[in-house]
C-alpha atoms as a PDB file:
ATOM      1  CA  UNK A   1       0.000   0.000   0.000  1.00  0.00           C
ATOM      2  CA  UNK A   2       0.993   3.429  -0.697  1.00  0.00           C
ATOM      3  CA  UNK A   3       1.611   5.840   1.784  1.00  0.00           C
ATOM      4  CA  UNK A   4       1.407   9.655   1.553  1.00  0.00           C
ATOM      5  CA  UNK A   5       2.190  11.418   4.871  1.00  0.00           C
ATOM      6  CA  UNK A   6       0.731  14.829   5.156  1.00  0.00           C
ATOM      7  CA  UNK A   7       2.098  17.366   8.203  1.00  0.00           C
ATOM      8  CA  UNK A   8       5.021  18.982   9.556  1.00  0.00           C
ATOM      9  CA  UNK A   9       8.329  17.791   8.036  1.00  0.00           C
ATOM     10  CA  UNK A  10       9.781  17.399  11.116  1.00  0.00           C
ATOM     11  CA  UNK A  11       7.009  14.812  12.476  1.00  0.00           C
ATOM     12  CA  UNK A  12       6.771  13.630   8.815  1.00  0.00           C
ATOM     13  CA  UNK A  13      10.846  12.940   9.124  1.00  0.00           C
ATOM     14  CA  UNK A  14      10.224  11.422  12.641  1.00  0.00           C
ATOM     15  CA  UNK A  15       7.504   8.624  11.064  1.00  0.00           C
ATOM     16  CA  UNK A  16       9.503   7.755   8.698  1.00  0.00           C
ATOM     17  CA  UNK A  17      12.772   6.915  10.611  1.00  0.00           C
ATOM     18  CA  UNK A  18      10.531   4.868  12.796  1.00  0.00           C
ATOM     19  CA  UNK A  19       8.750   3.068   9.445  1.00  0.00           C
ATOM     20  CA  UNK A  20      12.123   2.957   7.383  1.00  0.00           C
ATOM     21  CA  UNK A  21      15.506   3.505   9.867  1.00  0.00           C
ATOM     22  CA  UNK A  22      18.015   5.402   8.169  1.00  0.00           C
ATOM     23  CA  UNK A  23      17.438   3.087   5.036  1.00  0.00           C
ATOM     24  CA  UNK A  24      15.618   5.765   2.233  1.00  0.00           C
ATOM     25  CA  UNK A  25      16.584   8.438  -0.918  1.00  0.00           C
ATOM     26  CA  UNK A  26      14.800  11.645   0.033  1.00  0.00           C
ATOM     27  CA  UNK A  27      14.269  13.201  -3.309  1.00  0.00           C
ATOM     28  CA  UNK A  28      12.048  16.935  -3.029  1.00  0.00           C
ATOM     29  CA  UNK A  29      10.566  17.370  -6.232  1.00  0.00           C
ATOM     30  CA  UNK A  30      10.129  21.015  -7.238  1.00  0.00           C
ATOM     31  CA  UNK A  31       7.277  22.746  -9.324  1.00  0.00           C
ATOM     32  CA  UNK A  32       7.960  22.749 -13.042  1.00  0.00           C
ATOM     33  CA  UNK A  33       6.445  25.258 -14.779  1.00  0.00           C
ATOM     34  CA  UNK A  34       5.291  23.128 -19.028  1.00  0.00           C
ATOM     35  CA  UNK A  35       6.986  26.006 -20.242  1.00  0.00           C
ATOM     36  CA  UNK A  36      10.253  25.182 -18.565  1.00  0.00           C
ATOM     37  CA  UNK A  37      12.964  22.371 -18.932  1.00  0.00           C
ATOM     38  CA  UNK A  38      12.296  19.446 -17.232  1.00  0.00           C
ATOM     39  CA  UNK A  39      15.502  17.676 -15.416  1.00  0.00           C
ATOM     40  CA  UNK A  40      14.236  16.385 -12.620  1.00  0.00           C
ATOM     41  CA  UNK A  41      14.291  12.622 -13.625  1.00  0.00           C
ATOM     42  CA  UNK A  42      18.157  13.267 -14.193  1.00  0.00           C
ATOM     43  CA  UNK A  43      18.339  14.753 -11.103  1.00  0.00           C
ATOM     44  CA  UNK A  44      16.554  12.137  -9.375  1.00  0.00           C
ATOM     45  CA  UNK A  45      18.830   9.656 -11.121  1.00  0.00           C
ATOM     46  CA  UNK A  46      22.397  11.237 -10.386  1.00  0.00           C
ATOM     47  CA  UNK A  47      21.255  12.247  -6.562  1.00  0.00           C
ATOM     48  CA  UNK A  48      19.993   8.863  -5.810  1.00  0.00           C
ATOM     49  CA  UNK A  49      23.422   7.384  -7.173  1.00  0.00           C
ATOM     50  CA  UNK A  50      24.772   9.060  -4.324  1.00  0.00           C
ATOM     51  CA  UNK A  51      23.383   5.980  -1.952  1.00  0.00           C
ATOM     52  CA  UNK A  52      24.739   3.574  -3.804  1.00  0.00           C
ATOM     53  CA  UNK A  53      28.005   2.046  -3.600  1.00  0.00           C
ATOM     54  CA  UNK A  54      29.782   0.414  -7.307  1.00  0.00           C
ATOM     55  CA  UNK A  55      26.049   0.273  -8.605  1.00  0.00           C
ATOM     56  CA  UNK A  56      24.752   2.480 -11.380  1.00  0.00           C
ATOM     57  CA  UNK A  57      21.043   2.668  -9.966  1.00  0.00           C
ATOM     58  CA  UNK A  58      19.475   3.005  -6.262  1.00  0.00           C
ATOM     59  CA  UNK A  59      17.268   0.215  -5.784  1.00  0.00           C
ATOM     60  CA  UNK A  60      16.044   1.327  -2.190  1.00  0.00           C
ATOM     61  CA  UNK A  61      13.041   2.655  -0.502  1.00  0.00           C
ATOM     62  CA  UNK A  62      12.420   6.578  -1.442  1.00  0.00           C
ATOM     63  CA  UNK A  63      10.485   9.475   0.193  1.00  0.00           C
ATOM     64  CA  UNK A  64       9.722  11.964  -2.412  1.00  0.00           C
ATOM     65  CA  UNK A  65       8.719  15.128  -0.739  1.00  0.00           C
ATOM     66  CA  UNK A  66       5.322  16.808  -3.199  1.00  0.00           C
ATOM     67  CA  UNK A  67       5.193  20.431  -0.913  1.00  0.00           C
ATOM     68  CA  UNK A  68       5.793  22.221  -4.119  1.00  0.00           C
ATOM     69  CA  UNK A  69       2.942  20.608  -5.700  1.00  0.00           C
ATOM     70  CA  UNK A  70      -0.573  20.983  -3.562  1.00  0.00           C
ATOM     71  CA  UNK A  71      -0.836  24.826  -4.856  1.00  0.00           C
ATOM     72  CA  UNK A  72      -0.380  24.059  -8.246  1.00  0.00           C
ATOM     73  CA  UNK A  73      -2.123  22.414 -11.242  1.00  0.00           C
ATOM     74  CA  UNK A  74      -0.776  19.091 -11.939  1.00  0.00           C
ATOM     75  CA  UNK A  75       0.817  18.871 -15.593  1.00  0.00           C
ATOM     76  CA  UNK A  76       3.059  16.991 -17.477  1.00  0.00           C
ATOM     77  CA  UNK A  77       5.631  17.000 -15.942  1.00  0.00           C
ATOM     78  CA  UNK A  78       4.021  15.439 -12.615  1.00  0.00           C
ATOM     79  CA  UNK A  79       2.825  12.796 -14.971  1.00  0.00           C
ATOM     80  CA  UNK A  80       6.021  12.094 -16.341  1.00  0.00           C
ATOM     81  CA  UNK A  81       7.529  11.940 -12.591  1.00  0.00           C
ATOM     82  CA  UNK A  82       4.766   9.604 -11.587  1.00  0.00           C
ATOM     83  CA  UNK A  83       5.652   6.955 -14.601  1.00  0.00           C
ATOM     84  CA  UNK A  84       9.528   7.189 -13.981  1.00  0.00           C
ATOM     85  CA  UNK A  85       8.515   6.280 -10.044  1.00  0.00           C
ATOM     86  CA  UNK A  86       5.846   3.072 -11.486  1.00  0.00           C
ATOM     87  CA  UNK A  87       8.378   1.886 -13.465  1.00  0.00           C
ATOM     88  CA  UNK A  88      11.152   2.156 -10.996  1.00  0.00           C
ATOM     89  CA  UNK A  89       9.167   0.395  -8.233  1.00  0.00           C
ATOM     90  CA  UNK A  90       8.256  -2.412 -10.750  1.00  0.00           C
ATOM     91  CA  UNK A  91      11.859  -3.318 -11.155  1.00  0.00           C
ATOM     92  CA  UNK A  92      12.644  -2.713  -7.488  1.00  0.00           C
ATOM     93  CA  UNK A  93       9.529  -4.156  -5.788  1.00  0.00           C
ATOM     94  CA  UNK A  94      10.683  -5.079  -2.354  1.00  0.00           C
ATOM     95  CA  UNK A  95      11.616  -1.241  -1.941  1.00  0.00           C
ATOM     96  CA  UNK A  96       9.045   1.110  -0.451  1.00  0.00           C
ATOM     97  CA  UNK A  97       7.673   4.014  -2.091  1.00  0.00           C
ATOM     98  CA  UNK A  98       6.331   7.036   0.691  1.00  0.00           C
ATOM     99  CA  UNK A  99       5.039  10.339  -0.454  1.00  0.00           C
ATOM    100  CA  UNK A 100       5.286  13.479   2.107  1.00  0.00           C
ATOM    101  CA  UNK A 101       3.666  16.708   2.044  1.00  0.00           C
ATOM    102  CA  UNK A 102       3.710  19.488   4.265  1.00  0.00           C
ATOM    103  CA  UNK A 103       0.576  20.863   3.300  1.00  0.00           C
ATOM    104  CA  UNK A 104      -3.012  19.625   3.126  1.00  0.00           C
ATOM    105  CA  UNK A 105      -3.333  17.361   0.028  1.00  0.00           C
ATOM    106  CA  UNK A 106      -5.690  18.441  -2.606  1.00  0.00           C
ATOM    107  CA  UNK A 107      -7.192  14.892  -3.536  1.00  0.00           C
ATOM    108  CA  UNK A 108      -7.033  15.591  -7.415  1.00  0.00           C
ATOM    109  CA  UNK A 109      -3.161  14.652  -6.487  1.00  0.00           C
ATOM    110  CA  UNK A 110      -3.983  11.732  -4.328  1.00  0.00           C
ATOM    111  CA  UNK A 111      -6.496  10.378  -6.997  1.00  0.00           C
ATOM    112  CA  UNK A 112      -3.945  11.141  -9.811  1.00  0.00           C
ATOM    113  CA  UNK A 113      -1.046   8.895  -7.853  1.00  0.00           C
ATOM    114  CA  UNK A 114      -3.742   6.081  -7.195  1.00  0.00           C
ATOM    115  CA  UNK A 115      -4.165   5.895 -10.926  1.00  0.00           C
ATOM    116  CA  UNK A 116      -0.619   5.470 -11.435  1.00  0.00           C
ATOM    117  CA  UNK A 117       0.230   3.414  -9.163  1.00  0.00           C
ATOM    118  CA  UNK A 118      -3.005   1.085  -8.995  1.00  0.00           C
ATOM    119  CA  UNK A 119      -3.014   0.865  -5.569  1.00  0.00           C
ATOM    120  CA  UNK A 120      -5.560   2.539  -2.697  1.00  0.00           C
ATOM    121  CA  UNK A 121      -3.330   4.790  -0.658  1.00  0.00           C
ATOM    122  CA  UNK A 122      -2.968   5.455   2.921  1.00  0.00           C
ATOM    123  CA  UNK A 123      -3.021   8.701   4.001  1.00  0.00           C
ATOM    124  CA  UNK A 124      -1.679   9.371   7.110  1.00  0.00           C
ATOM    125  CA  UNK A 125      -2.119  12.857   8.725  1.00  0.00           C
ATOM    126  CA  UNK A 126       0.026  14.018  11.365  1.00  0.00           C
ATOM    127  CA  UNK A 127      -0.588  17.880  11.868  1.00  0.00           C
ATOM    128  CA  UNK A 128      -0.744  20.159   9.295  1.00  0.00           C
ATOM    129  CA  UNK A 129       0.538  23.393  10.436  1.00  0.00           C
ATOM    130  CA  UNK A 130      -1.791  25.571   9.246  1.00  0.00           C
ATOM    131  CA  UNK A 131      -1.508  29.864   8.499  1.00  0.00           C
ATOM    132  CA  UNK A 132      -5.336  30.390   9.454  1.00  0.00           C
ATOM    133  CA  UNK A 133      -4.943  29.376  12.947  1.00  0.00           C
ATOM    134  CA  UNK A 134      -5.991  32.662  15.718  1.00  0.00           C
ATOM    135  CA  UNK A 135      -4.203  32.780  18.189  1.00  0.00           C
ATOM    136  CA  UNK A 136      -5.790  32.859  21.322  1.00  0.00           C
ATOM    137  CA  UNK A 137      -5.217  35.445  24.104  1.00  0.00           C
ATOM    138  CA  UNK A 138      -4.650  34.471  27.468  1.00  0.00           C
ATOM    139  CA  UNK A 139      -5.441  36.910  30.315  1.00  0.00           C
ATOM    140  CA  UNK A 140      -7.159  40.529  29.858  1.00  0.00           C
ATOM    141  CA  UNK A 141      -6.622  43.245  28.508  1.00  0.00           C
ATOM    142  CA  UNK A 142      -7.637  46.192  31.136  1.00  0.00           C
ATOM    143  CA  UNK A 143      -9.108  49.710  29.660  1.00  0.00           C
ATOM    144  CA  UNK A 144      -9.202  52.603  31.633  1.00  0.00           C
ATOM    145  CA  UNK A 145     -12.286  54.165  30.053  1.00  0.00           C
ATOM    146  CA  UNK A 146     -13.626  55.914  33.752  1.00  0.00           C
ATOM    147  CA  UNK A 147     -12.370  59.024  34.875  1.00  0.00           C
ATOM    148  CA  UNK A 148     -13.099  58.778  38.465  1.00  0.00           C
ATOM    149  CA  UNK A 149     -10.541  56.085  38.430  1.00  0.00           C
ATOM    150  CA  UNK A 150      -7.919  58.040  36.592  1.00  0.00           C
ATOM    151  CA  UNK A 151      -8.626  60.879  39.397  1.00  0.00           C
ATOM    152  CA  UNK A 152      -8.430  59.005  41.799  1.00  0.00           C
ATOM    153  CA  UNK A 153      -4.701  58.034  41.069  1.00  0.00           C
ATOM    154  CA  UNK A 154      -3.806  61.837  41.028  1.00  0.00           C
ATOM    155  CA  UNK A 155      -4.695  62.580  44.145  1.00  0.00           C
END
């Protein structure tokens, strides 16, 4: 089963060295503009290189991080990412694949990764910071609105 993880990095970072040790390729994949050059499948390639050791492909579990990606409409390019990962995790099928986002999900991206990778996925939430949140006051604030109070001071 697929898992997306949705919350703070830090607890989202904290799961996953519980679920996975110190045994995973992070890869963040950025927003591409269609109108721009595409290299993050080379990128992902030549970081996750970096892991191995005298092997010319990682074959490990990965944690691509899709932050960039809840804002935005999801194009070509996040298509094209989302093949290079089925076809990856075909030849490496003992790896695991987990998706992390710091924001709220939208679920035309969860839908869109189910139909890739034929598989339900779980979503696990664990705190979404969110920008909307008042803060509460504790205490009072005290006016002095009354002048017999203020006069009273003076004297």
């Amino acid at each position: 089963m697929m898992k997306l993880i949705q919350g703070e990095y830090r607890k989202s970072k904290e799961y996953i060295l519980n679920e996975l040790k110190n045994d995973y390729f992070e890869f963040n994949l950025p927003y591409v503009d269609e109108n721009s050059v595409f290299k993050e499948i080379n990128r992902f390639n030549d970081e996750s290189k970096k892991c191995t050791r005298f092997k010319n492909e990682y074959s490990g579990n990965v944690v691509v991080n899709l932050s960039e990606w809840t804002n935005k409409p999801l194009n070509d390019y996040f298509i094209a990412f989302m093949c290079f990962l089925v076809d990856r995790t075909l030849e490496f099928n003992n790896s695991k694949l987990i998706f992390i986002c710091e924001q709220i999900c939208p679920k035309e991206l969860i839908y869109t990764i189910e139909d890739y990778f034929d598989e339900k996925t779980q979503l696990i939430d664990i705190g979404v910071k969110t920008k909307d949140r008042q803060k509460t006051m504790i205490g009072f604030v005290a006016e002095n609105n009354n002048k017999e109070c203020s006069e009273e001071r003076n004297v």
